[in-house]
C-alpha atoms as a PDB file:
ATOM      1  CA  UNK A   1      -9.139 -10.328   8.104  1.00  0.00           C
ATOM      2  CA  UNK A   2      -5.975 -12.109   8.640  1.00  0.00           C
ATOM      3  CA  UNK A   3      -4.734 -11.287   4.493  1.00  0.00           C
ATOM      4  CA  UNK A   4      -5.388  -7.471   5.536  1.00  0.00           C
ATOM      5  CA  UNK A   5      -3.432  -6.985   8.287  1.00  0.00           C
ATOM      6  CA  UNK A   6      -0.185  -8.952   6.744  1.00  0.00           C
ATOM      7  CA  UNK A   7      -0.951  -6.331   4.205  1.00  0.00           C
ATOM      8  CA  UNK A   8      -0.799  -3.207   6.223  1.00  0.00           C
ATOM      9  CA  UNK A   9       2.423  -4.850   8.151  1.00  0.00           C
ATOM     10  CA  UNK A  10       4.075  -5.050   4.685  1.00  0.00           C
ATOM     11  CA  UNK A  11       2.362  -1.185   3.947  1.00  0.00           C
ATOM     12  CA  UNK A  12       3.909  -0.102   7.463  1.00  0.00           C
ATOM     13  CA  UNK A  13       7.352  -1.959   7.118  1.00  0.00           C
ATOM     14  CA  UNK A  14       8.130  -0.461   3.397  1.00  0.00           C
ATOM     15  CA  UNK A  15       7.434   2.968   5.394  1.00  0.00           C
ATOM     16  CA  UNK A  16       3.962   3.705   3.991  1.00  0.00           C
ATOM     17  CA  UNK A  17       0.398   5.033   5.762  1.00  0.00           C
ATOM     18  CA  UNK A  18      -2.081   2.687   4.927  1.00  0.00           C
ATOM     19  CA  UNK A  19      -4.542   5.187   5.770  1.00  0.00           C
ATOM     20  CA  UNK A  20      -2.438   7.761   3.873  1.00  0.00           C
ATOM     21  CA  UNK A  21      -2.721   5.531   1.053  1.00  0.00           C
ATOM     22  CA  UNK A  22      -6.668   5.181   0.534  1.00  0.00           C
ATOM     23  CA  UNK A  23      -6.481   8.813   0.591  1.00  0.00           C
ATOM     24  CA  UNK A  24      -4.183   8.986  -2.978  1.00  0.00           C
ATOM     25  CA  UNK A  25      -5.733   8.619  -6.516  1.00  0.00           C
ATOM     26  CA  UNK A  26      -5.073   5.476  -7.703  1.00  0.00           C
ATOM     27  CA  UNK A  27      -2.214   6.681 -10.249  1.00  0.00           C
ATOM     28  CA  UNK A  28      -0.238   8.320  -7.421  1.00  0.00           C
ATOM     29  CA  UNK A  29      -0.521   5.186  -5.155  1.00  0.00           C
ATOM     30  CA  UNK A  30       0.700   2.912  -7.397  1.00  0.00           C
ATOM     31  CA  UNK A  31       3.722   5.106  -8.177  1.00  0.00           C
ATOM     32  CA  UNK A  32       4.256   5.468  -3.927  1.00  0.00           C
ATOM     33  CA  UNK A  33       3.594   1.900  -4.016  1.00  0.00           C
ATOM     34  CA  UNK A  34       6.259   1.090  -6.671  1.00  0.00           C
ATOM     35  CA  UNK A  35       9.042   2.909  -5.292  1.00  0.00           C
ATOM     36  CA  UNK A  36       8.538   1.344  -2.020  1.00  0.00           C
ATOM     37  CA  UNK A  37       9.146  -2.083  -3.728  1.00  0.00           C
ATOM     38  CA  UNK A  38       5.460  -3.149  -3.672  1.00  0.00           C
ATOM     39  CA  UNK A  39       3.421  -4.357  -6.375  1.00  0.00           C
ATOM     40  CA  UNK A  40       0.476  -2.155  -6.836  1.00  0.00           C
ATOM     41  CA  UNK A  41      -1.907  -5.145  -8.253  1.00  0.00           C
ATOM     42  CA  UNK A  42      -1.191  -6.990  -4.952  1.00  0.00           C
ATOM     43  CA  UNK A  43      -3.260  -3.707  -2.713  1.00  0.00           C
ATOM     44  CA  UNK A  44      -7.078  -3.103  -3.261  1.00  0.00           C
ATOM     45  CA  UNK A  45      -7.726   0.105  -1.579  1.00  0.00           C
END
């Protein structure tokens, strides 16, 4: 439980939805995810 919420503080801090994000096919999260500096292998939504 711990891992997830770093994870959604790094989501939140880059400017991202978490909740936004399970919401995206996969191909447009990773590109969201990219641009924000985040690497898309590191998230399993």
């Amino acid at each position: 439980m711990k891992n997830q919420n770093v994870k959604k503080t790094e989501l939140e801090l880059s400017g991202l939805d978490p909740e936004e994000l399970e919401f995206m096919d996969i191909e447009e999260r990773k590109k969201v995810l990219k641009a924000a500096g985040l690497d898309p292998q590191k998230y399993d939504f």
